[in-house]
N, C-alpha and C. Protein backbone atom coordinates (compact mmCIF):
# COMPACT_ATOMS: atom_id res chain seq x y z
N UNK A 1 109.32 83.54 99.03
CA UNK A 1 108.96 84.87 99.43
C UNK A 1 110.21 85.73 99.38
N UNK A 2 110.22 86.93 98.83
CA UNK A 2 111.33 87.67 98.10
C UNK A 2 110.72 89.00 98.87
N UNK A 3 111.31 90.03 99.31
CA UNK A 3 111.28 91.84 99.64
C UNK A 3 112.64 92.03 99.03
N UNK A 4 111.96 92.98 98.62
CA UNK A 4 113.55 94.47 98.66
C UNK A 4 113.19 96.09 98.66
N UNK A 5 114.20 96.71 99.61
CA UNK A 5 113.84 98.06 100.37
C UNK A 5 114.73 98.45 99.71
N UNK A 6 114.65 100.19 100.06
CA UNK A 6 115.76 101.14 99.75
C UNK A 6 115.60 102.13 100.79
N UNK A 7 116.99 102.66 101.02
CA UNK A 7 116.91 104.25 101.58
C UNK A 7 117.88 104.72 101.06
N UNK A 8 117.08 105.87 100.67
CA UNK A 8 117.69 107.09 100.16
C UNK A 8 118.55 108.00 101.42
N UNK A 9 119.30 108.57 101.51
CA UNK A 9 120.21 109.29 102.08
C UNK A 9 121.09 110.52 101.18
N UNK A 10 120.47 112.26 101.32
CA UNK A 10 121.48 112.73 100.86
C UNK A 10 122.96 112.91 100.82
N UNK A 11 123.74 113.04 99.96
CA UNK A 11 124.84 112.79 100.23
C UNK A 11 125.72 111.46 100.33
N UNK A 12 125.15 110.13 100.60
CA UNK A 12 125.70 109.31 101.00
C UNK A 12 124.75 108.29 99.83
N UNK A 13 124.11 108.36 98.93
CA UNK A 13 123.64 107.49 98.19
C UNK A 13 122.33 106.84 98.61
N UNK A 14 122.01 105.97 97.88
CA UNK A 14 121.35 105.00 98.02
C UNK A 14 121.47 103.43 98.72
N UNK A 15 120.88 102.93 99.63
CA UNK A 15 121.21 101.94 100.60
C UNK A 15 120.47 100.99 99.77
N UNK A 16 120.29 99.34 99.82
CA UNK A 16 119.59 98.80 99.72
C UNK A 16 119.67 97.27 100.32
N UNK A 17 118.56 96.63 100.23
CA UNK A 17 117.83 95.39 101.41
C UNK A 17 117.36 94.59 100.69
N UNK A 18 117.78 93.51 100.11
CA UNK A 18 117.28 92.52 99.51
C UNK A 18 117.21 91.52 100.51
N UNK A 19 115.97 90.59 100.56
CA UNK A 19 115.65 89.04 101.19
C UNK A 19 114.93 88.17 100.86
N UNK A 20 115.19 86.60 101.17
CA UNK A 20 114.47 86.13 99.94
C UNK A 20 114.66 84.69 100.49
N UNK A 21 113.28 83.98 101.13
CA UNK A 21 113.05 82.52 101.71
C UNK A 21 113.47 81.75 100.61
N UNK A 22 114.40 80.48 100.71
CA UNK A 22 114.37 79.53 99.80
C UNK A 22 114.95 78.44 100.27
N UNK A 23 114.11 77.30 99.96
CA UNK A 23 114.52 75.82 100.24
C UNK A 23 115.87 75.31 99.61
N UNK A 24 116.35 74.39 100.44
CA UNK A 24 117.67 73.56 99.84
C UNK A 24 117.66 71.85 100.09
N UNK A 25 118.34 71.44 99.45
CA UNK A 25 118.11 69.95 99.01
C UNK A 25 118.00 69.16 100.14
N UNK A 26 118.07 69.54 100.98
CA UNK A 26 117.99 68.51 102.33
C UNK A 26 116.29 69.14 103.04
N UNK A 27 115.92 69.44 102.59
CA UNK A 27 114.44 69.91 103.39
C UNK A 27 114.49 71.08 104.04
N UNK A 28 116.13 71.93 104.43
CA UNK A 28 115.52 72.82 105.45
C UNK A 28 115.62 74.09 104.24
N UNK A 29 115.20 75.49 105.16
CA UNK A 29 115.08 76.47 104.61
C UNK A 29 115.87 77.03 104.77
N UNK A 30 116.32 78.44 104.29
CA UNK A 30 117.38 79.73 104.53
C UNK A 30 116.39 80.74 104.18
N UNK A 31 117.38 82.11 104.74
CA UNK A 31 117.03 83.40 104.64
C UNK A 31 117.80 83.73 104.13
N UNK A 32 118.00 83.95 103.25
CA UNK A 32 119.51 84.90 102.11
C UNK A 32 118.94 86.12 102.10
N UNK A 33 119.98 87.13 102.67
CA UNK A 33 119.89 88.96 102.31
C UNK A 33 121.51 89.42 102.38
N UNK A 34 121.33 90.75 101.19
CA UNK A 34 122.19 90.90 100.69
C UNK A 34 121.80 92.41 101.07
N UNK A 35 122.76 93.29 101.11
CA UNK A 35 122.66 94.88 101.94
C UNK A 35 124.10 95.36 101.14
N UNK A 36 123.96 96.64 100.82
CA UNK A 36 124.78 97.75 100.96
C UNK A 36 124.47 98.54 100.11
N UNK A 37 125.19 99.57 99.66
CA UNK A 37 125.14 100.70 98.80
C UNK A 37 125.07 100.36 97.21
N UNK A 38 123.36 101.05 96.47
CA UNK A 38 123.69 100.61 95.04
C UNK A 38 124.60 100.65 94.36
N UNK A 39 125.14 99.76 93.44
CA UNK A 39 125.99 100.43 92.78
C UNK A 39 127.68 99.81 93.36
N UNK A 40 127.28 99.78 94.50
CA UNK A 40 128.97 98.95 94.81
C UNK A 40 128.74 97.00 95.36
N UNK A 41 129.81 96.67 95.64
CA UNK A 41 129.69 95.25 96.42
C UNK A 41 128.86 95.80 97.62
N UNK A 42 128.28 94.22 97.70
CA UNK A 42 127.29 94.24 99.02
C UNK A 42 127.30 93.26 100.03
N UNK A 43 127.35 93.26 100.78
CA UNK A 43 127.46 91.89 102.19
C UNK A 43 125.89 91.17 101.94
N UNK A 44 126.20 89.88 102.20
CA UNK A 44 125.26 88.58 102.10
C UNK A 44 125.59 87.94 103.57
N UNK A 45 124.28 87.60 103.79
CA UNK A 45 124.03 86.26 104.91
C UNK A 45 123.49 85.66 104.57
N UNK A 46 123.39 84.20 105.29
CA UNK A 46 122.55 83.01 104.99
C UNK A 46 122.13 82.83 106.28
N UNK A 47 120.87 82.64 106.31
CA UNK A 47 120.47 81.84 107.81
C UNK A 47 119.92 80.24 107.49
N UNK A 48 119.73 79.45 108.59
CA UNK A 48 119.27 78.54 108.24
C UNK A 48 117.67 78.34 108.92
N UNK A 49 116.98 77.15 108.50
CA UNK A 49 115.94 77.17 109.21
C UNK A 49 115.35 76.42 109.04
N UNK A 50 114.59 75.45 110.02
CA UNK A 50 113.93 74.04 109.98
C UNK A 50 112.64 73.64 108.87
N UNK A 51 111.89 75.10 109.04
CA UNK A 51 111.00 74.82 108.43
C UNK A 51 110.98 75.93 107.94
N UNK A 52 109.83 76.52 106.55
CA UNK A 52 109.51 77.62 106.06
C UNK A 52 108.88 78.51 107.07
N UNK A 53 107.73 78.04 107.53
CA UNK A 53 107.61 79.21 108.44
C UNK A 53 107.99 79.76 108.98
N UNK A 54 108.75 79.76 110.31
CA UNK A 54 110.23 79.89 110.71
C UNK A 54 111.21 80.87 110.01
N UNK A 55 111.67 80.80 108.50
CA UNK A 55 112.36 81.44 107.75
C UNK A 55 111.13 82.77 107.23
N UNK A 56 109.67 82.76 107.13
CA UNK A 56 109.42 83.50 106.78
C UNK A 56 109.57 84.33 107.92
N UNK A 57 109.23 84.17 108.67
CA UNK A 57 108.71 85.15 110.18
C UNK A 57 110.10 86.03 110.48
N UNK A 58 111.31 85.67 110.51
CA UNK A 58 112.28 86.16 110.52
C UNK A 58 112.81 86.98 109.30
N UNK A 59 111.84 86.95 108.08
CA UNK A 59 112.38 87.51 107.15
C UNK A 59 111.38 88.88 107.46
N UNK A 60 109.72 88.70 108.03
CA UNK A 60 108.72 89.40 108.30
C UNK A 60 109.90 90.63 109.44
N UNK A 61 110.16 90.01 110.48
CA UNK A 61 110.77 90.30 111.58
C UNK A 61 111.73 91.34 110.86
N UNK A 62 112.96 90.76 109.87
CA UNK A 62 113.63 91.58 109.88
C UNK A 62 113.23 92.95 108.57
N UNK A 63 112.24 92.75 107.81
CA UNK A 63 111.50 94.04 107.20
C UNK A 63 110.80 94.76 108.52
N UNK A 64 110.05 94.35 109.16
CA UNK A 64 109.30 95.55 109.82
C UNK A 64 110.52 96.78 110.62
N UNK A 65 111.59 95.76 111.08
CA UNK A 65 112.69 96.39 111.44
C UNK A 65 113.87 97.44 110.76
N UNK A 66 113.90 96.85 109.15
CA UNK A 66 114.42 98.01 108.14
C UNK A 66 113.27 99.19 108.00
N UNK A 67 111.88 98.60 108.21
CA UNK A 67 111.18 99.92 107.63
C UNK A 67 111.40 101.19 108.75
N UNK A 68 111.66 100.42 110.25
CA UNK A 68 111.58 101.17 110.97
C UNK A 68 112.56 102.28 110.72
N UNK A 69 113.45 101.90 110.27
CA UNK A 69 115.02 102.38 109.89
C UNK A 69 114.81 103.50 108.96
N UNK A 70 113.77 103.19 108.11
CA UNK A 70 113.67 104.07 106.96
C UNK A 70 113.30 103.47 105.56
N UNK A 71 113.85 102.46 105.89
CA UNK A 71 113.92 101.57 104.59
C UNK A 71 112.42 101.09 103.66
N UNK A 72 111.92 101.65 102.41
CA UNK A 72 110.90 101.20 102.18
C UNK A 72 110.94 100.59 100.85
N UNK A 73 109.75 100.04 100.24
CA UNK A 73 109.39 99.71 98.95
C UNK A 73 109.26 100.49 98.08
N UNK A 74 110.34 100.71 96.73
CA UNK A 74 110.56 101.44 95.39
C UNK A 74 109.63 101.20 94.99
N UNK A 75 108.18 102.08 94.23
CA UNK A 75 107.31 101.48 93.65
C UNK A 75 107.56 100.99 92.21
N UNK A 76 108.68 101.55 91.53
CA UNK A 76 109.16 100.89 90.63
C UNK A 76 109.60 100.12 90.61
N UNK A 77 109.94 99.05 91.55
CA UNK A 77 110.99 97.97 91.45
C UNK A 77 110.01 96.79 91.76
N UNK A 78 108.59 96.84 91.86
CA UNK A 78 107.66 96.01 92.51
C UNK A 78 107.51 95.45 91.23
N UNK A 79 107.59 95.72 90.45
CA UNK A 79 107.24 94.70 89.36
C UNK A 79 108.19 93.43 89.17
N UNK A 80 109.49 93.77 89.62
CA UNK A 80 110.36 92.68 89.38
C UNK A 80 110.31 91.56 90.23
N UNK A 81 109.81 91.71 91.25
CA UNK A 81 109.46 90.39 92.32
C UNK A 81 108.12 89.70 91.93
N UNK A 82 107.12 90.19 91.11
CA UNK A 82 105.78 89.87 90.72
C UNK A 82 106.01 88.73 90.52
C-alpha cells in the first residue's frame, strides 16, 4: 500500500508526502515516507512493524493527519501508484 500528497504553498513551493507499507526478509513490516520540497533532497523514515496491519493503520493514521494539514491527492499523479 503506497499514498502520495502534495501542498501547494504560494511563494514557498510545492511540499510533498510520499508512504509506502512494505515487507522485509525477516517477516516484519515498515512504513517508509519520504517528505520535503519538490525538486530538492527530502527526509526519509523507516518505521518498523510486527505485522501488516499495524503498518497500514499508521500509514492510514498518518494521511488523514497530512490531509488535515492541507495535504491532498494530485489527480495527475494517481496513475503512477495504479
Amino acid at each position: 500500500m503506497r499514498t502520495y500528497l502534495e501542498k501547494r504553498r504560494p511563494g514557498a513551493g510545492v511540499y510533498f508526502c510520499r508512504m509506502e507499507v512494505l515487507p522485509n526478509l525477516f517477516g516484519e513490516w515498515s512504513l517508509h515516507q519520504e517528505w520535503g520540497l519538490v525538486g530538492l533532497s527530502c527526509q526519509t523514515r523507516m518505521d518498523w512493524f510486527a505485522d501488516r496491519e499495524q503498518a497500514i493503520t499508521a500509514l492510514t493514521t498518518l494521511e488523514v493527519a497530512k490531509r488535515q494539514r492541507g495535504y491532498w491527492v494530485e489527480p495527475q499523479q494517481l496513475a503512477m501508484f495504479a
